[in-house]
C-alpha atoms as a PDB file:
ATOM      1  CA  UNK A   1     122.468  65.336 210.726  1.00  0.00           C
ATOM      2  CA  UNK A   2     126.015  66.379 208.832  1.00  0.00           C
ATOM      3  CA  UNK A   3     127.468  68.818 210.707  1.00  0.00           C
ATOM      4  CA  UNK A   4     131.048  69.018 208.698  1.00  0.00           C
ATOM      5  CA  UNK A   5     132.533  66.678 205.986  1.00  0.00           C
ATOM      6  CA  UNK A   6     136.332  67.940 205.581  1.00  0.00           C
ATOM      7  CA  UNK A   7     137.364  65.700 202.928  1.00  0.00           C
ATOM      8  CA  UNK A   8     141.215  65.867 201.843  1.00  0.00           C
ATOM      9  CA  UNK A   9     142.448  65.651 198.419  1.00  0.00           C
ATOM     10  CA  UNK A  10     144.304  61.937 199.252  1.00  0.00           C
ATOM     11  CA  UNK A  11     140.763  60.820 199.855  1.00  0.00           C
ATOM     12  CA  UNK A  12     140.733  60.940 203.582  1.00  0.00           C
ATOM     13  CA  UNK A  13     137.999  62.254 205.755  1.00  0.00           C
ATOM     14  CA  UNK A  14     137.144  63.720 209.125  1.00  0.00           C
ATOM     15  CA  UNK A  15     132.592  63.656 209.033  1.00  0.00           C
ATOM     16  CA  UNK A  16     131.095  65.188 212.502  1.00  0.00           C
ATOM     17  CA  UNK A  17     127.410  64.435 212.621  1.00  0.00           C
ATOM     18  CA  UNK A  18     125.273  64.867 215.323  1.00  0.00           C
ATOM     19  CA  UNK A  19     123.042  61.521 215.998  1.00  0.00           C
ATOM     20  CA  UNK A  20     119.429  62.938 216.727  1.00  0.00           C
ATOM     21  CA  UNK A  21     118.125  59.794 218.055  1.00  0.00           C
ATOM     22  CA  UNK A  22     121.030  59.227 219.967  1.00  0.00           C
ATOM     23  CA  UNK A  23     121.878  62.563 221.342  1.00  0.00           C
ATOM     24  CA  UNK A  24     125.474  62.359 220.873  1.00  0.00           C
ATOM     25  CA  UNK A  25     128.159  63.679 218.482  1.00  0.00           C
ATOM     26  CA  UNK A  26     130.079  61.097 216.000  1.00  0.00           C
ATOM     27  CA  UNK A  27     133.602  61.820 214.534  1.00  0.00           C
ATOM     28  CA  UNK A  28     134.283  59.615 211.651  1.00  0.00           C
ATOM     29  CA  UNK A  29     137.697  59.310 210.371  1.00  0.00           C
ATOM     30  CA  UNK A  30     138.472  57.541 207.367  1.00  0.00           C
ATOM     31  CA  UNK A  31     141.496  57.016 205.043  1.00  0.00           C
ATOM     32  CA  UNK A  32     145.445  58.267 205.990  1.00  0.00           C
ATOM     33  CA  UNK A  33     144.778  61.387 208.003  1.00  0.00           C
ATOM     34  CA  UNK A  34     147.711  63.834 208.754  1.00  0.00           C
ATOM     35  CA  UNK A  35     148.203  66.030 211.211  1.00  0.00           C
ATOM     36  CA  UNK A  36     146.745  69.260 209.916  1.00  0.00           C
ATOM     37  CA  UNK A  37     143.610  67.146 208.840  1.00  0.00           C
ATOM     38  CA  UNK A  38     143.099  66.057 212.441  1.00  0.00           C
ATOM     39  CA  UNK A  39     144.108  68.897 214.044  1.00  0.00           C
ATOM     40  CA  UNK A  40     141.005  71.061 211.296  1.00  0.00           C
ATOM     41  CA  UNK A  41     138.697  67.834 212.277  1.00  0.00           C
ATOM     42  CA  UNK A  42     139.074  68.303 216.187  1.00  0.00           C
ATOM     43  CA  UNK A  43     138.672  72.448 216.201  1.00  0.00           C
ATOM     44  CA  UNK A  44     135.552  71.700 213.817  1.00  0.00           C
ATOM     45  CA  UNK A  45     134.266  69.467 216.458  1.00  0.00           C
ATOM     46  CA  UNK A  46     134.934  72.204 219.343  1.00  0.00           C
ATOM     47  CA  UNK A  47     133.080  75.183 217.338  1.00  0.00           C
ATOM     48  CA  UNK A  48     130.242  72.282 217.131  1.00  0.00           C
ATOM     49  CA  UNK A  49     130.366  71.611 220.713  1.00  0.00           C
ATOM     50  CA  UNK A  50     130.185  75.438 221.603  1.00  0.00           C
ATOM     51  CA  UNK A  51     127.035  75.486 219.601  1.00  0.00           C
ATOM     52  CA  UNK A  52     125.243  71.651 220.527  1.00  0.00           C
ATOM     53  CA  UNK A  53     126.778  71.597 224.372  1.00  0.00           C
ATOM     54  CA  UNK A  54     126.535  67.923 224.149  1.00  0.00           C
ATOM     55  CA  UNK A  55     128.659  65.717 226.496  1.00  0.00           C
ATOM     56  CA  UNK A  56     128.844  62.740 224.912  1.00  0.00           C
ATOM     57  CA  UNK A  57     130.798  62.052 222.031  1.00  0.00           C
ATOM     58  CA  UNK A  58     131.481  58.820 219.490  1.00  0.00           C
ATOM     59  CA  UNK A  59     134.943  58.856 217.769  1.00  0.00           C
ATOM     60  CA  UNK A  60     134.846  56.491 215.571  1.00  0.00           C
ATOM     61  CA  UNK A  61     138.353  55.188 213.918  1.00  0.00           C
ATOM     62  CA  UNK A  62     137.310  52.203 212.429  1.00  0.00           C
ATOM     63  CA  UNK A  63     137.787  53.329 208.947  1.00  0.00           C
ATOM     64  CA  UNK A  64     141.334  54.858 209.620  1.00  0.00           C
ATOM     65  CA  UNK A  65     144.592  54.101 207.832  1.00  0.00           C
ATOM     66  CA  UNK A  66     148.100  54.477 209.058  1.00  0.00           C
ATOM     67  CA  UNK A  67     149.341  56.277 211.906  1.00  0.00           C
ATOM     68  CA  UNK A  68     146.777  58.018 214.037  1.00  0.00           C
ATOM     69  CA  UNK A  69     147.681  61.095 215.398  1.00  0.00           C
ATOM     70  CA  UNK A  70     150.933  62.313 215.414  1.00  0.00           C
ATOM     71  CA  UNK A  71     150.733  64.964 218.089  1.00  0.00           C
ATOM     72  CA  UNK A  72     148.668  63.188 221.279  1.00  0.00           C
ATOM     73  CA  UNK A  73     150.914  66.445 223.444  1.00  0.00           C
ATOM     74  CA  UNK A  74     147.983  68.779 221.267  1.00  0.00           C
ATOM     75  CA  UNK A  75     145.206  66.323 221.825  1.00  0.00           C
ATOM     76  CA  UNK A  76     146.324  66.279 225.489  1.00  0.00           C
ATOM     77  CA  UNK A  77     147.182  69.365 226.235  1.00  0.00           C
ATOM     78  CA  UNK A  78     144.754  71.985 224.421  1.00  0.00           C
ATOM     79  CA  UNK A  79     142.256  69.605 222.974  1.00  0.00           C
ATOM     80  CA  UNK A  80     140.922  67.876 225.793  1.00  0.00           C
ATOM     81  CA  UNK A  81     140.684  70.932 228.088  1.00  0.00           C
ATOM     82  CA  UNK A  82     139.182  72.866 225.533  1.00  0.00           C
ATOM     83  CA  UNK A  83     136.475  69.958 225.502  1.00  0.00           C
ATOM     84  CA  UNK A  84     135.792  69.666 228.978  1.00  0.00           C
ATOM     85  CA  UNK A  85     135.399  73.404 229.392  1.00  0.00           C
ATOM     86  CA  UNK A  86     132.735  73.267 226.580  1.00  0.00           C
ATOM     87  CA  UNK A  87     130.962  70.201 228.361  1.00  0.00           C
ATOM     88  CA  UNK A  88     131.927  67.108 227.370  1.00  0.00           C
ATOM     89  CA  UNK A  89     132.227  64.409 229.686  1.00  0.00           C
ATOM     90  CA  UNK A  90     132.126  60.678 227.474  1.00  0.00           C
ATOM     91  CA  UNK A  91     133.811  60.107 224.802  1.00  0.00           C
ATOM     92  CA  UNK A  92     133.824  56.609 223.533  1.00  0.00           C
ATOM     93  CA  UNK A  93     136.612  56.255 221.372  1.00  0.00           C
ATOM     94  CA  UNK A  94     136.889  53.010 218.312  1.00  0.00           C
ATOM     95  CA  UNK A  95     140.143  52.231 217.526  1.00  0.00           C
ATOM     96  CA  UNK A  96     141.054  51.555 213.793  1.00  0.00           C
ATOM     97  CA  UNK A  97     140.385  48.076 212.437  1.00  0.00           C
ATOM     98  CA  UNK A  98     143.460  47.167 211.271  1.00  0.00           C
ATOM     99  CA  UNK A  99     145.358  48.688 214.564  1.00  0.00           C
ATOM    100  CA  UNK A 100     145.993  46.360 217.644  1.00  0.00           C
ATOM    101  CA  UNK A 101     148.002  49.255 218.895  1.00  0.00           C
ATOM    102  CA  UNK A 102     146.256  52.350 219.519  1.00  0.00           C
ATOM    103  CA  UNK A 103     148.442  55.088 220.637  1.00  0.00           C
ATOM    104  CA  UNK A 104     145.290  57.174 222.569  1.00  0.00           C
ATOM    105  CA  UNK A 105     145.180  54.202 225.151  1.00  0.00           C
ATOM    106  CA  UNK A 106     149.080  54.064 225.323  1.00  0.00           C
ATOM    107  CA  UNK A 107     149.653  57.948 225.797  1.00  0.00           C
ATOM    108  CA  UNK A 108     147.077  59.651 227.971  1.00  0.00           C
ATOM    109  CA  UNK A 109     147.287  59.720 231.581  1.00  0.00           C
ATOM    110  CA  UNK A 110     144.345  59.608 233.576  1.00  0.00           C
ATOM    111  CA  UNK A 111     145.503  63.154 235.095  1.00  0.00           C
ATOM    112  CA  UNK A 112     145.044  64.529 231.560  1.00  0.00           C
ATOM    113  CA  UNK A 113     141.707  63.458 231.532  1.00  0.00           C
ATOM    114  CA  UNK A 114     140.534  66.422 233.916  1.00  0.00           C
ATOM    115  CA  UNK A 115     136.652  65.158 234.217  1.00  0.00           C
ATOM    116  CA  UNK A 116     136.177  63.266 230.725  1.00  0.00           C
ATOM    117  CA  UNK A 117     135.675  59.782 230.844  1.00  0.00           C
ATOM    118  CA  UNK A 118     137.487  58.295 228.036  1.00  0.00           C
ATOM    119  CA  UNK A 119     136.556  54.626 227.054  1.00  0.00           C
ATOM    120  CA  UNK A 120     138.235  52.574 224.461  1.00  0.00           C
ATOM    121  CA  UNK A 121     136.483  49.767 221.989  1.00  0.00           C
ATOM    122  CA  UNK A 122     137.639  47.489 219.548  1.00  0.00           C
ATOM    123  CA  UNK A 123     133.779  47.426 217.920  1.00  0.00           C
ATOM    124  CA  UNK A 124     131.297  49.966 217.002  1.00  0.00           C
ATOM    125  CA  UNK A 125     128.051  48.544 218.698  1.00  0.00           C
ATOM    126  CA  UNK A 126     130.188  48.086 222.169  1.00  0.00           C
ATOM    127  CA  UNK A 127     130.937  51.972 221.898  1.00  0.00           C
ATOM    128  CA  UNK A 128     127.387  53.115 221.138  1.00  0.00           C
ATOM    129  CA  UNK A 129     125.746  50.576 224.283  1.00  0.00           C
ATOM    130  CA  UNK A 130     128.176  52.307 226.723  1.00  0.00           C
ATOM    131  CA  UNK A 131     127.311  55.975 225.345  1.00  0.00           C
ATOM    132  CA  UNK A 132     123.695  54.827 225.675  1.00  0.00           C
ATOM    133  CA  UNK A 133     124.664  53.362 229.360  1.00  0.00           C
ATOM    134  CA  UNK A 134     126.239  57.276 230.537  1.00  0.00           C
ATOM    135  CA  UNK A 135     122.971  58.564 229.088  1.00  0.00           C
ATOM    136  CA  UNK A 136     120.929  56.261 230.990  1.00  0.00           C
ATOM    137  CA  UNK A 137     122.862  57.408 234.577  1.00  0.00           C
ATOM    138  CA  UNK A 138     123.195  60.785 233.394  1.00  0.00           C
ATOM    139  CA  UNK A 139     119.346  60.522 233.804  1.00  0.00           C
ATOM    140  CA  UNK A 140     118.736  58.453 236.798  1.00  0.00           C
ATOM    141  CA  UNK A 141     121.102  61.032 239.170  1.00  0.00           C
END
């Protein structure tokens, strides 16, 4: 189910859907997104999460062009506490495709973390099996 498509006049994209099946929330970012576009795609995803409560999200980068993010202090610093307040606890985060740097892995401390789990792939299915995995132990406990 489409939650939010914020499309940008360049072309670029931020889609939030929430997987059914799955249980989980998926970010998809596609195209050269700038700073106010991320910034409007990650509060979009915290009104969601105040609404769904659903700890487990898939960001999916894949798609993404050019730099990607270029404040990780905001992601750090208001984002992620705001999310973990909320409930989220897994986020399983794709890195772009054409990217063997990604700048998430390189600039968040574990301390910033609070109690997310943060887990970073270099393919889509790989994300999704270890989302399914938290699920599964989520479950079990």
């Amino acid at each position: 189910m489409i939650i939010a498509s914020l499309p940008d006049v360049d072309g670029s994209r931020c889609t939030l859907t929430f997987d059914e099946s799955e249980r989980w929330l998926r970010a998809t970012w596609r195209g050269f997104v700038d700073m106010h576009e991320a910034v409007h795609g990650a509060s979009v995803y915290l009104h969601t999460l105040t609404e769904l409560h659903c700890p487990y999200l898939l960001n999916d980068n894949v798609a993404l062009r050019g730099p990607w993010f270029d404040s990780i202090e905001w992601l750090a610093q208001v984002w992620m506490p705001q999310a973990e307040r909320m409930g989220l606890r897994y986020i399983a985060h794709v890195v772009q495709a054409d990217c063997l740097f990604d700048v998430v892995t390189a600039s968040i401390n574990r301390r910033e973390l609070g109690s997310l789990e943060l887990q970073i792939f270099q393919h889509l299915p790989e994300a999704e099996a270890w989302l399914r995995d938290c699920q599964r132990i989520a479950l079990d406990c």
